[in-house]
N, C-alpha and C. Protein backbone atom coordinates (compact mmCIF):
# COMPACT_ATOMS: atom_id res chain seq x y z
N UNK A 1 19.65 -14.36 -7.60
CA UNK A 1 19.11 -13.04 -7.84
C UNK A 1 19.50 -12.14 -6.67
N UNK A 2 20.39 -11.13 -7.03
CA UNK A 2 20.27 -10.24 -5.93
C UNK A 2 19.83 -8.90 -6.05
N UNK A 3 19.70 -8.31 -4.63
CA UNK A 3 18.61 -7.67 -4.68
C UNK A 3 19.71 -6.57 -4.26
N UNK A 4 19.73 -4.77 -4.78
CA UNK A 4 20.75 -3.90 -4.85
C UNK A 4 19.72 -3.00 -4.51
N UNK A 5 20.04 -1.89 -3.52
CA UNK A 5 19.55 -0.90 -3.41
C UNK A 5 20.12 0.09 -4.73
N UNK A 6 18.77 0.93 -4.50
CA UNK A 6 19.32 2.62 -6.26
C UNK A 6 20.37 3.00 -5.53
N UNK A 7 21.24 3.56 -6.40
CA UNK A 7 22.29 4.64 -6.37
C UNK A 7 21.63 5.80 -5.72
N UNK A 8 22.09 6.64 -4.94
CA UNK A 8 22.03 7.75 -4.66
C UNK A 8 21.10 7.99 -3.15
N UNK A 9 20.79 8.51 -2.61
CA UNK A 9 19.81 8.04 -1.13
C UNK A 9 18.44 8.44 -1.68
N UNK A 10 17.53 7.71 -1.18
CA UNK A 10 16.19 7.77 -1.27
C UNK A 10 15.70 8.91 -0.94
N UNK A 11 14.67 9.58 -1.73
CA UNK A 11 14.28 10.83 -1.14
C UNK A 11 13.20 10.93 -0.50
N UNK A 12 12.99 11.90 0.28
CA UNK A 12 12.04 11.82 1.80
C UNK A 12 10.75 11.03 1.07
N UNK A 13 10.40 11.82 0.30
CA UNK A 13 9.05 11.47 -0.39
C UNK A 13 8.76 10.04 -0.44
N UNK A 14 9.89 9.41 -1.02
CA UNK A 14 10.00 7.80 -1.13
C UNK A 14 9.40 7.41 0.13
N UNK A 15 10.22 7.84 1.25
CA UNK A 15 10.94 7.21 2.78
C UNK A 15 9.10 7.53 3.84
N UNK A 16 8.33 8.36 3.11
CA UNK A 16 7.65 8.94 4.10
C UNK A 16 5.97 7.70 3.20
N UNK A 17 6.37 7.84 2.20
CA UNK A 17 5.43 6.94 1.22
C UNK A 17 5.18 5.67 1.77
N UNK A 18 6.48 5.14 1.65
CA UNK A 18 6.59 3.49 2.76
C UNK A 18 6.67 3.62 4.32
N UNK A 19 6.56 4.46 4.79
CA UNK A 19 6.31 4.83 6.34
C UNK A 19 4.79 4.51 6.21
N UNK A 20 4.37 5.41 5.27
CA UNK A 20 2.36 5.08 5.34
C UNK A 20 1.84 4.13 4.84
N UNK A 21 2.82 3.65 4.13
CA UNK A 21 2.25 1.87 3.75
C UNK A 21 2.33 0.79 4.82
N UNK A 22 3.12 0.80 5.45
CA UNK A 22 4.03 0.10 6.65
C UNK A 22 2.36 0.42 7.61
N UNK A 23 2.39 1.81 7.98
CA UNK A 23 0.79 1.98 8.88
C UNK A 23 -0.25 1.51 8.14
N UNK A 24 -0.21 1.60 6.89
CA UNK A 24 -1.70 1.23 6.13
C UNK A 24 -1.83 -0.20 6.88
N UNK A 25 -0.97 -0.93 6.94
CA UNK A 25 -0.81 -2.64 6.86
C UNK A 25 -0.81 -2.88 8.15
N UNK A 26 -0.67 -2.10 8.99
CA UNK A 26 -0.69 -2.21 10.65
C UNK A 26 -2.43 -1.95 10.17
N UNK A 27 -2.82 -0.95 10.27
CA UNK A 27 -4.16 -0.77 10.51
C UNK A 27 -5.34 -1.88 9.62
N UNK A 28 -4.90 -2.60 8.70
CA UNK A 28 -5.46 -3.32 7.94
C UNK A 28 -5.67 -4.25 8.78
N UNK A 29 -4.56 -4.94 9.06
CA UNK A 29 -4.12 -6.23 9.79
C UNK A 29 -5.39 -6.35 11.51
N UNK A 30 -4.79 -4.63 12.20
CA UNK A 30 -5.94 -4.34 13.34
C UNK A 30 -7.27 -4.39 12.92
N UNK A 31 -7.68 -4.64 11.64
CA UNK A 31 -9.40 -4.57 11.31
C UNK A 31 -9.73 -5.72 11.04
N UNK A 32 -8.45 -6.92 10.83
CA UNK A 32 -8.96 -8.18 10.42
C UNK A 32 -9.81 -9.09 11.21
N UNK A 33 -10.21 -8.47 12.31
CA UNK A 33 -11.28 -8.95 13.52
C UNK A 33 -12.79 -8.78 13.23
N UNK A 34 -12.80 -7.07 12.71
CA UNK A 34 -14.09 -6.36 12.44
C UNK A 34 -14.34 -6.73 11.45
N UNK A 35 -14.10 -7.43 10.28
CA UNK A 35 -14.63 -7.50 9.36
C UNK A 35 -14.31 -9.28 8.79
N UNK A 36 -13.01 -10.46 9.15
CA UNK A 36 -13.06 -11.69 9.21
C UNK A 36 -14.09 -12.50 10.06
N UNK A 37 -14.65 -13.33 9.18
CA UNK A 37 -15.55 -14.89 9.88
C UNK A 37 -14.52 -15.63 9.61
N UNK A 38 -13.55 -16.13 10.23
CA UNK A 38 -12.52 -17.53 10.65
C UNK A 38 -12.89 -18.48 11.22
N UNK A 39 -13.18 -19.11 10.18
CA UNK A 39 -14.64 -20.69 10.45
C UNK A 39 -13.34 -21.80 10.40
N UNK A 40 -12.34 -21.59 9.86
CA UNK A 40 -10.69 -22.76 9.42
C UNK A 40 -9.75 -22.09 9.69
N UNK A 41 -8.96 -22.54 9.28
CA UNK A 41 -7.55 -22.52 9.37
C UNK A 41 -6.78 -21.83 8.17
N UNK A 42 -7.36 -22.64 7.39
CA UNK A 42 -7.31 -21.62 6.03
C UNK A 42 -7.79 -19.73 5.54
N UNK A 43 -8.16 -19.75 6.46
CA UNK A 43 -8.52 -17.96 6.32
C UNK A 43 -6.89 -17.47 6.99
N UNK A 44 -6.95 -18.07 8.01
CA UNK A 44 -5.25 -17.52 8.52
C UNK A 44 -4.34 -17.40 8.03
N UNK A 45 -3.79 -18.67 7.04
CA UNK A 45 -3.23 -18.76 5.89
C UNK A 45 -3.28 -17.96 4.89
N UNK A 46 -4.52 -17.37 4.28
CA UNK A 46 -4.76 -16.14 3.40
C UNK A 46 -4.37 -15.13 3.86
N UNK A 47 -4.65 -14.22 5.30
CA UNK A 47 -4.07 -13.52 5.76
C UNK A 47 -3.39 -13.27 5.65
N UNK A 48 -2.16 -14.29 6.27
CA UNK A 48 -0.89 -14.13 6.31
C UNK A 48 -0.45 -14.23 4.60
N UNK A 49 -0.15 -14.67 4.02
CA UNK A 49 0.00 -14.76 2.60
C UNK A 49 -0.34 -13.38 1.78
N UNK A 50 -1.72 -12.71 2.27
CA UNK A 50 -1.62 -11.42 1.89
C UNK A 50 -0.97 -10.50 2.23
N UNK A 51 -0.92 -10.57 3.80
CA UNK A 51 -0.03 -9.36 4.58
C UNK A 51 1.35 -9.60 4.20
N UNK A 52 1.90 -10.68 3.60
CA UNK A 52 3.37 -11.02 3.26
C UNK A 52 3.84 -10.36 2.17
N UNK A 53 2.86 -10.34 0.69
CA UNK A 53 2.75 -10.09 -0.19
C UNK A 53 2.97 -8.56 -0.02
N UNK A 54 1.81 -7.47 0.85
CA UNK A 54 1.73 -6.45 0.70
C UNK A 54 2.62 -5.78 1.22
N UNK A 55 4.15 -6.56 2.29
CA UNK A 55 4.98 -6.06 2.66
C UNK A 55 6.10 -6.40 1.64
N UNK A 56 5.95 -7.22 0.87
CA UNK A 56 7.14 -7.85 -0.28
C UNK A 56 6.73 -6.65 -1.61
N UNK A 57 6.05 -5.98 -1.57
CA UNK A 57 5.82 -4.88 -2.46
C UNK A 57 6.33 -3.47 -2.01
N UNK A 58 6.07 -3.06 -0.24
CA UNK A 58 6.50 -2.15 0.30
C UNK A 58 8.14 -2.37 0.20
N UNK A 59 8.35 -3.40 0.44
CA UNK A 59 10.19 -3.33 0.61
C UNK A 59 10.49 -3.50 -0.99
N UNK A 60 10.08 -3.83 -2.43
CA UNK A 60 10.45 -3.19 -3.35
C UNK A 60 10.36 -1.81 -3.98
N UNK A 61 9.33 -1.45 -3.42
CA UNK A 61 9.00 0.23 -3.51
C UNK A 61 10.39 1.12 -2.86
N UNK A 62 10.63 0.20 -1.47
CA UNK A 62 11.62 0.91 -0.94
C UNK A 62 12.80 0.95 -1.35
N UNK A 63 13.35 -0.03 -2.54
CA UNK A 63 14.45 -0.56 -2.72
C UNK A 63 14.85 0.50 -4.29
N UNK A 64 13.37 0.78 -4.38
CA UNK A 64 13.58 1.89 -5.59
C UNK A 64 12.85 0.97 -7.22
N UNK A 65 12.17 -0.04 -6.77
CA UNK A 65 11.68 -1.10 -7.71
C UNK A 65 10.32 0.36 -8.63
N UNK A 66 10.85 0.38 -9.88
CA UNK A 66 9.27 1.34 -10.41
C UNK A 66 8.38 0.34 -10.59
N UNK A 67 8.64 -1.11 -10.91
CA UNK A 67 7.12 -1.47 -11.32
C UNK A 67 6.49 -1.95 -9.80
N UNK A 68 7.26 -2.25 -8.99
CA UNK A 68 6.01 -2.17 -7.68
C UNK A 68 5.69 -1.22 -7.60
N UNK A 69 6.31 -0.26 -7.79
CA UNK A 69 5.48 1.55 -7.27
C UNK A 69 4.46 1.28 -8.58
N UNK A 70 4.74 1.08 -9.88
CA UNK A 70 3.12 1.08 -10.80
C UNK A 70 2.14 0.49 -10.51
N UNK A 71 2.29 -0.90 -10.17
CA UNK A 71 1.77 -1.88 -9.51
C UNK A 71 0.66 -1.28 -8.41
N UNK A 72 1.70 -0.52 -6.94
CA UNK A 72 1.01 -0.21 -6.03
C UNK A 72 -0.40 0.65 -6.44
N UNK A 73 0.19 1.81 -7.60
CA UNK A 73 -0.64 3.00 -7.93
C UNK A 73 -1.37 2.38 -8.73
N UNK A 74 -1.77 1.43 -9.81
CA UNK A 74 -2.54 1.05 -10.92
C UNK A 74 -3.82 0.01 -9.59
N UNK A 75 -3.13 -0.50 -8.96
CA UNK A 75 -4.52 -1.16 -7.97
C UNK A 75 -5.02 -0.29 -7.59
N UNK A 76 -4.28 0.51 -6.50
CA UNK A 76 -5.42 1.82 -5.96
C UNK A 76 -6.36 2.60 -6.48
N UNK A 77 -6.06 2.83 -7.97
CA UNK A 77 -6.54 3.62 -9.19
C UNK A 77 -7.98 2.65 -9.00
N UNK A 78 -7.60 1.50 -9.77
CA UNK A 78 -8.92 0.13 -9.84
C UNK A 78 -9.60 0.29 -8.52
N UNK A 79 -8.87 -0.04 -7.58
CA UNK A 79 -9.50 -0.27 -6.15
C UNK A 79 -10.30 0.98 -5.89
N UNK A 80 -10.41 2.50 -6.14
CA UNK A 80 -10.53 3.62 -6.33
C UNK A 80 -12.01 3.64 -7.12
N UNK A 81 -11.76 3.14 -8.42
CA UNK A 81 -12.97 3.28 -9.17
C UNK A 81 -13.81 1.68 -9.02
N UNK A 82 -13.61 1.14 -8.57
CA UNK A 82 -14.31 0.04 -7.87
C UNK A 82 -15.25 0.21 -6.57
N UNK A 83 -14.03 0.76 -5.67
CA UNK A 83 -15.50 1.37 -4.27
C UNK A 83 -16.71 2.21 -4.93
N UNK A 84 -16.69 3.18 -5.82
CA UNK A 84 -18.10 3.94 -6.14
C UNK A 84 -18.57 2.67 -6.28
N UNK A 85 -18.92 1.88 -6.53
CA UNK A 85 -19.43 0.87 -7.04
C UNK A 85 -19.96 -0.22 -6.47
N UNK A 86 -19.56 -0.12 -5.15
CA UNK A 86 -19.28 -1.04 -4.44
C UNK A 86 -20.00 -0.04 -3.27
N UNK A 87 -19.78 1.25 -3.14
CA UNK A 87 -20.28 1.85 -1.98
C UNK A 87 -21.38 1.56 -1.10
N UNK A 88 -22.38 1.56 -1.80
CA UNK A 88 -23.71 1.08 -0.76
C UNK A 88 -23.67 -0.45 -0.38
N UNK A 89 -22.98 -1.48 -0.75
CA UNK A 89 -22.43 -2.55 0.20
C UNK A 89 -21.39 -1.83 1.20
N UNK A 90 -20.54 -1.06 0.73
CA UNK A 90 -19.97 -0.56 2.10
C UNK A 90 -20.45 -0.28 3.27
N UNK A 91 -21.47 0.34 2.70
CA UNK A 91 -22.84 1.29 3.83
C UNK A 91 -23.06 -0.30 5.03
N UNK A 92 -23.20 -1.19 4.62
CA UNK A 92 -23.88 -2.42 5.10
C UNK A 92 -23.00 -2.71 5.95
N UNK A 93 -21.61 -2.89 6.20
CA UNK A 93 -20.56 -2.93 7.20
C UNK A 93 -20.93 -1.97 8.54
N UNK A 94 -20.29 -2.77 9.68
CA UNK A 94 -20.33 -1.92 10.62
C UNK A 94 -19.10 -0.32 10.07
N UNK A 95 -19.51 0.24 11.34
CA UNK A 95 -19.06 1.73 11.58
C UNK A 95 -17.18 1.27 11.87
N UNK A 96 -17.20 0.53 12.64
CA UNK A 96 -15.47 0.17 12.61
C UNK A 96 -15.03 -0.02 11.13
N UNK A 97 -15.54 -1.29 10.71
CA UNK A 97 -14.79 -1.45 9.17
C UNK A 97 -14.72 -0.31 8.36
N UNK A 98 -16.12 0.40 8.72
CA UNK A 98 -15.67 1.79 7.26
C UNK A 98 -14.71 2.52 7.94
N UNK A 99 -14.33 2.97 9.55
CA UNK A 99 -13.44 3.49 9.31
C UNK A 99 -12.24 2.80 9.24
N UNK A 100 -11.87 1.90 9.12
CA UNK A 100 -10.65 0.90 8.76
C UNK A 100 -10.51 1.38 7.54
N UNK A 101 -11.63 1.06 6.73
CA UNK A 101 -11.12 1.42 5.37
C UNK A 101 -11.12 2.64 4.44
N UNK A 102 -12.03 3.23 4.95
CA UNK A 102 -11.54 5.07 4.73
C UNK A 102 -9.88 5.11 5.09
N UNK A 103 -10.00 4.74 6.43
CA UNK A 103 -8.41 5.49 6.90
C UNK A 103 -7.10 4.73 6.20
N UNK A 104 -7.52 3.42 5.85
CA UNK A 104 -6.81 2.66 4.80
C UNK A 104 -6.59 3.60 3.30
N UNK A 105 -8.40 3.51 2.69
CA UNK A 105 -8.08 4.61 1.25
C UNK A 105 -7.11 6.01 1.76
N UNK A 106 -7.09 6.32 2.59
CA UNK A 106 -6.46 7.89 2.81
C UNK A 106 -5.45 7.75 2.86
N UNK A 107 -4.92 7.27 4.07
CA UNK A 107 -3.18 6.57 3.55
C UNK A 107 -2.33 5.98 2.52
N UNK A 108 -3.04 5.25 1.39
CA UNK A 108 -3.04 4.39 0.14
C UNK A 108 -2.59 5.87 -0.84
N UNK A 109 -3.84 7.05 -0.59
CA UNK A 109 -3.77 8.17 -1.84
C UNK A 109 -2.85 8.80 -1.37
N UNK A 110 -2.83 9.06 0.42
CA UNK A 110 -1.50 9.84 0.44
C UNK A 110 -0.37 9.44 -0.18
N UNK A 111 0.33 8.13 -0.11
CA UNK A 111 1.33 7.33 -0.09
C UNK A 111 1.86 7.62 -2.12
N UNK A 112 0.23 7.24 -2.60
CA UNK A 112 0.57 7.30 -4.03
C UNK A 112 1.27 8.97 -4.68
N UNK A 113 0.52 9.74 -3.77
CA UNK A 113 0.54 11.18 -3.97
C UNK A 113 1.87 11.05 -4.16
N UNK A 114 2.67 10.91 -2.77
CA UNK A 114 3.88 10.82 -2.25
C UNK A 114 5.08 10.44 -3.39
N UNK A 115 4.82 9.38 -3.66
CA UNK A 115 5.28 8.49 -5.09
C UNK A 115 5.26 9.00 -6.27
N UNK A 116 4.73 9.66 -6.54
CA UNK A 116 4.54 10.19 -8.18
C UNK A 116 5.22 11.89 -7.86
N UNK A 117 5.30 12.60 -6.77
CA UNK A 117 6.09 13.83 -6.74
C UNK A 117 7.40 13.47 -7.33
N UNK A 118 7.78 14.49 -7.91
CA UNK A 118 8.85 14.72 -8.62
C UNK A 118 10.59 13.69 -8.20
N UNK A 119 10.64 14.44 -6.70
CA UNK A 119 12.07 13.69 -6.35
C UNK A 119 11.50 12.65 -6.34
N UNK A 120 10.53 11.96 -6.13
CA UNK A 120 10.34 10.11 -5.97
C UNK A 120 10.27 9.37 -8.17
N UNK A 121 10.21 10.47 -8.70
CA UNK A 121 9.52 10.10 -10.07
C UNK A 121 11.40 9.90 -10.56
N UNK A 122 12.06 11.14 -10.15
CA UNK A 122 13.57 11.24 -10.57
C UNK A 122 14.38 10.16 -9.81
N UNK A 123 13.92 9.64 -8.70
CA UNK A 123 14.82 8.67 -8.05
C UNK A 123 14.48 7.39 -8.58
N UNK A 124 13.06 6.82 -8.78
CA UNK A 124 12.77 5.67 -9.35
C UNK A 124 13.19 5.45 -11.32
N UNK A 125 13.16 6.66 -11.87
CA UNK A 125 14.17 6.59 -13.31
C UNK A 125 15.53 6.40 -12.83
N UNK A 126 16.39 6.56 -11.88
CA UNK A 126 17.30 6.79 -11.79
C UNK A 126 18.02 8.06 -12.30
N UNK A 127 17.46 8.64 -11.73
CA UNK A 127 18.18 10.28 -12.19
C UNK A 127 19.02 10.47 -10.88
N UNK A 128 20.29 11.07 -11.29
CA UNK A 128 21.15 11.44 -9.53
C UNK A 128 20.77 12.24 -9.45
N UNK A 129 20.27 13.18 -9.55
CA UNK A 129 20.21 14.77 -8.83
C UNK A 129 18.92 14.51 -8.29
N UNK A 130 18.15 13.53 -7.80
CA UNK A 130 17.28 13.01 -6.77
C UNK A 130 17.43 13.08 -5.64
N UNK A 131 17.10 13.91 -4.70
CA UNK A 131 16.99 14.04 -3.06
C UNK A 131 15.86 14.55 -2.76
C-alpha cells in the first residue's frame, strides 16, 4: 500500500488545521498527569496507542485523506454534543483539567472550522484550482 500525497499543494487552511491538531495533542498529552491514576503499566500502553492513533489521523488529514478529515469532524460533532451532557461531571475535575480541555475543545473547533472552508473542501475533492 502506498501512501501518495494530493496533486496540487495543500492549502494554508489544510496546513494551519494540522498545525492545531499537532498542538491539540501536545497539550493533551501535557494534561495526562492532571487527570491519569497510573496504578500499571497498562495505562501507558493506552496512552501511547492513543496518542499514535491521533497522530496516524493528523498525518492522513495532511496527506489530503477526506475520510480522516470526516472522521476527525463527525467525533468532535459527538464529542461536542456529549460534553452538555457530561458537563456537571466536568465541573467535578480540578481547574487544570478543565482548562486542558476547553483549550483542547477550542483548538479541535478551530481546526474543524479550518477543514470544511472552501480551499480545504476543494483540495480534499480534488479540485486543482485549490490554494
Amino acid at each position: 500500500m502506498t501512501i501518495t500525497p494530493k496533486q496540487g499543494s495543500r492549502p494554508t487552511t489544510v496546513t494551519v488545521a494540522v498545525i492545531i491538531l499537532l498542538i491539540s495533542i501536545v497539550v493533551g498529552t501535557i494534561a495526562i498527569p492532571f487527570v491519569g491514576h497510573f496504578k500499571n503499566g497498562l495505562s501507558y500502553i493506552f496512552v501511547a496507542v492513543f496518542v499514535s492513533v491521533q497522530l496516524l489521523f493528523v498525518w492522513f488529514i495532511s496527506l489530503g485523506k477526506n475520510w480522516a478529515r470526516w472522521i476527525f469532524i463527525v467525533s468532535l460533532a459527538l464529542g461536542l454534543l456529549m460534553s452538555f451532557w457530561t458537563f456537571r461531571q466536568l465541573q467535578a475535575h480540578s481547574t487544570a483539567y478543565l482548562t486542558f480541555f476547553y483549550t483542547q475543545t477550542v483548538l479541535h473547533s478551530v481546526a474543524a472550522i479550518a477543514l470544511l472552508l472552501r480551499p480545504s473542501n476543494d483540495w480534499f475533492r480534488g479540485y486543482t484550482n485549490a490554494a
